[in-house]
Protein backbone atom coordinates (compact mmCIF):
# COMPACT_ATOMS: atom_id res chain seq x y z
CA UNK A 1 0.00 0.00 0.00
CA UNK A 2 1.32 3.29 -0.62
CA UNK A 3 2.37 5.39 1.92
CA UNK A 4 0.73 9.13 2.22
CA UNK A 5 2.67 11.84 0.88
CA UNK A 6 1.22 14.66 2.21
CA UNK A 7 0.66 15.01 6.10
CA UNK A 8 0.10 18.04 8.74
CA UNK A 9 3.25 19.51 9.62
CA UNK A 10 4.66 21.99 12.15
CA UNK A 11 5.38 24.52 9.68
CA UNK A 12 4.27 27.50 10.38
CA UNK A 13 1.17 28.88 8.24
CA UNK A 14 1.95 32.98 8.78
CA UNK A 15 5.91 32.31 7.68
CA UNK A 16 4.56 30.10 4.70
CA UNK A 17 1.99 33.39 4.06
CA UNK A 18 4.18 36.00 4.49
CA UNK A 19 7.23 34.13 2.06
CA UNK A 20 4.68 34.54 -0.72
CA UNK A 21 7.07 36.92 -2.84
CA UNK A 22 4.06 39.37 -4.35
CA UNK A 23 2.09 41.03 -2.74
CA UNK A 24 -0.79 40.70 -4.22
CA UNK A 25 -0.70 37.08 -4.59
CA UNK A 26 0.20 36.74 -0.48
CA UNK A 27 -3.21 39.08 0.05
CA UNK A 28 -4.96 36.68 -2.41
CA UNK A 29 -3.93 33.66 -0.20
CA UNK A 30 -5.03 35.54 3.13
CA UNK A 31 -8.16 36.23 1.92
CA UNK A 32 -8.97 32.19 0.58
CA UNK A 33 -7.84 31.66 4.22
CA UNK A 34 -9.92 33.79 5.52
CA UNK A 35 -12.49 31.97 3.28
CA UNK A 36 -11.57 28.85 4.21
CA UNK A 37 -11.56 29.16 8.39
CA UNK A 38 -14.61 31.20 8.11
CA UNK A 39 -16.82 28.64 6.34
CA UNK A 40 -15.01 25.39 8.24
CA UNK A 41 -14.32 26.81 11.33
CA UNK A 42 -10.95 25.18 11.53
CA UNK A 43 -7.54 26.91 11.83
CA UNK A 44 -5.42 26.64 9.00
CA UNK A 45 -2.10 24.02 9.15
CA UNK A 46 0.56 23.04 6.78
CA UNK A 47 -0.05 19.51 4.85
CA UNK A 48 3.69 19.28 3.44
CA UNK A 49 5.48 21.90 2.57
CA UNK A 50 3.08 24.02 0.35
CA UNK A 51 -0.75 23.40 1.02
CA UNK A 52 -2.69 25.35 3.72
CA UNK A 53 -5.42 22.90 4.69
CA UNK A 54 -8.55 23.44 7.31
CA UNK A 55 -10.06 21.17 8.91
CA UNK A 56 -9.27 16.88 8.37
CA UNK A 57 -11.06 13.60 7.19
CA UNK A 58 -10.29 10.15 6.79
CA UNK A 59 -11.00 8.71 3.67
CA UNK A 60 -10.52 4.25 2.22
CA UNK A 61 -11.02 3.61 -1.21
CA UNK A 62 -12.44 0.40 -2.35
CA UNK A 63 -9.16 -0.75 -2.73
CA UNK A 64 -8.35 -0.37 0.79
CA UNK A 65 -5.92 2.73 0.26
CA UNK A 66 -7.01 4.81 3.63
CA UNK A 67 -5.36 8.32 4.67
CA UNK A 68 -6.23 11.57 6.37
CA UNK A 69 -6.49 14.81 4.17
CA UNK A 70 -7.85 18.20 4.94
CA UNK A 71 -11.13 19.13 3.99
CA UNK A 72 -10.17 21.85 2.14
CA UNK A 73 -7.02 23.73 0.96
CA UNK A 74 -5.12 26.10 -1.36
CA UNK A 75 -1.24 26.07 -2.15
CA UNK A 76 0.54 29.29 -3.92
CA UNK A 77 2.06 27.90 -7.10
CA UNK A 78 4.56 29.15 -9.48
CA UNK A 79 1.54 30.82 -11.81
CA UNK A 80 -1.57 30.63 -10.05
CA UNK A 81 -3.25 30.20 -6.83
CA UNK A 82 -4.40 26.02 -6.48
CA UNK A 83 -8.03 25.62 -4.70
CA UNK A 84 -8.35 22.15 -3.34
CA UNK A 85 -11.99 21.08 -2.97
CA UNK A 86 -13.37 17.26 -2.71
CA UNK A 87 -15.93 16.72 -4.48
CA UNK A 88 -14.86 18.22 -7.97
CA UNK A 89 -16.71 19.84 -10.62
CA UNK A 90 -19.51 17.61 -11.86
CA UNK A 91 -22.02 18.54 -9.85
CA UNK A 92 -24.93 20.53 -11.20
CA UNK A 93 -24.47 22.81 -7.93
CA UNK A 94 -20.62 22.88 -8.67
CA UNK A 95 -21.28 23.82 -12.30
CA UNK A 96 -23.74 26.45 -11.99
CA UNK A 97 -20.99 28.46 -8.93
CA UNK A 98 -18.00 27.90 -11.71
CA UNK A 99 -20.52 29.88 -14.30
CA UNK A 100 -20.93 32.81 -11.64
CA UNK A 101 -17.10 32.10 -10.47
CA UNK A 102 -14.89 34.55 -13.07
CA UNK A 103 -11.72 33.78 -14.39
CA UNK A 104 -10.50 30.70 -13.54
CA UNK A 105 -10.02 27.00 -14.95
CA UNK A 106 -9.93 23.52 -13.41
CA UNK A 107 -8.41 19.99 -12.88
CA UNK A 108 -10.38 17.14 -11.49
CA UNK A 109 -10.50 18.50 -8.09
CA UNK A 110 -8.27 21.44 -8.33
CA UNK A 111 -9.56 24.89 -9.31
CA UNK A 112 -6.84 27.32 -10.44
CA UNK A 113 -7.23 31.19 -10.01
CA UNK A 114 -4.66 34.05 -11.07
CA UNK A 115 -5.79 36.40 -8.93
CA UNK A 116 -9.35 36.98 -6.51
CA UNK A 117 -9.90 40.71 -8.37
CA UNK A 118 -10.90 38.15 -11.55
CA UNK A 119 -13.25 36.35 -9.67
CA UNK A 120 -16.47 36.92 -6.62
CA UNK A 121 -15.31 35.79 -3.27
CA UNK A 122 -18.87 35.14 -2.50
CA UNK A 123 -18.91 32.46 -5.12
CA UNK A 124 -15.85 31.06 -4.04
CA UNK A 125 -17.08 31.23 -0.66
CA UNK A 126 -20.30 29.16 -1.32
CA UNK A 127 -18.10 26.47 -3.46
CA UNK A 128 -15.86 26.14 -0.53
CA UNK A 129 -19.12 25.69 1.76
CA UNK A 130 -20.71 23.29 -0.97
CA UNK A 131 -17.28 21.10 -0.59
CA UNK A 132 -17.43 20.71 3.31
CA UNK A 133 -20.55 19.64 3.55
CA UNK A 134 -20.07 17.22 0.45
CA UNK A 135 -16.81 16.53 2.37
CA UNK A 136 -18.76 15.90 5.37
CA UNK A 137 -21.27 13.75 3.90
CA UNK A 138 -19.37 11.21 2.50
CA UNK A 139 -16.86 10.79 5.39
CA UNK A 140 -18.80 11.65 8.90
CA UNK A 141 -16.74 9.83 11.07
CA UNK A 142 -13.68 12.25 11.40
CA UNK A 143 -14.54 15.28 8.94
CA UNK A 144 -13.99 18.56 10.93
């Protein structure tokens, strides 16, 4: 079985924050925190070196692969902010926020922004609500 790659760490969330070279890419990231604690009610931690995650769940796949993760996250890349939300973008609820969203794109369960002056926080901020209580929903034992 594999082992999990990414795990809470000591690291400290403000240094990780303030590091963020531009400035308006380190407000960016304070404000999906803000976002983020606000909606889970969770204070933010490090998963590995680059992710600020709130909150944590346990999760097993079918084929018995089992970890903890947080419920949701962002990471500060090298081009654009990296939004990590569970349940993905399938979802007619998840489809008709992206429309409303702005400028952004996505991966299966990663949502990529530039910059929050392209998109509405409130949207973002009722996608990241949508994804804790999917979160919470499909793994009740330990989400928080």
């Amino acid at each position: 079985m594999p082992e999990q790659k990414t795990e809470p760490t000591k690291a400290s969330v403000a240094a990780y924050l303030a590091a963020i070279d531009d400035p308006i890419r380190r407000k960016d990231c304070r404000t999906i925190s803000a976002i983020m604690k606000k909606v889970t009610g969770a204070s933010p931690k490090m998963w590995g070196p680059s992710i600020v995650g709130f909150g944590t769940y346990h999760y097993k796949y079918p084929s018995g692969h089992e970890g903890d993760s947080c419920v949701v996250g962002f990471a500060s890349r090298k081009g654009e902010i990296t939004v990590y939300l569970l349940p993905g973008y399938e979802s007619p609820e998840m489809k008709a926020l992206l429309a409303r969203l702005g400028k952004h794109r996505t991966g299966k369960a990663c949502l990529y922004l530039k910059r929050m002056a392209d998109v509405d926080p409130a949207v973002l901020e009722r996608m990241v609500k949508y994804s804790v209580a999917e979160t919470r929903r499909r793994y009740p034992s330990r989400g928080s």
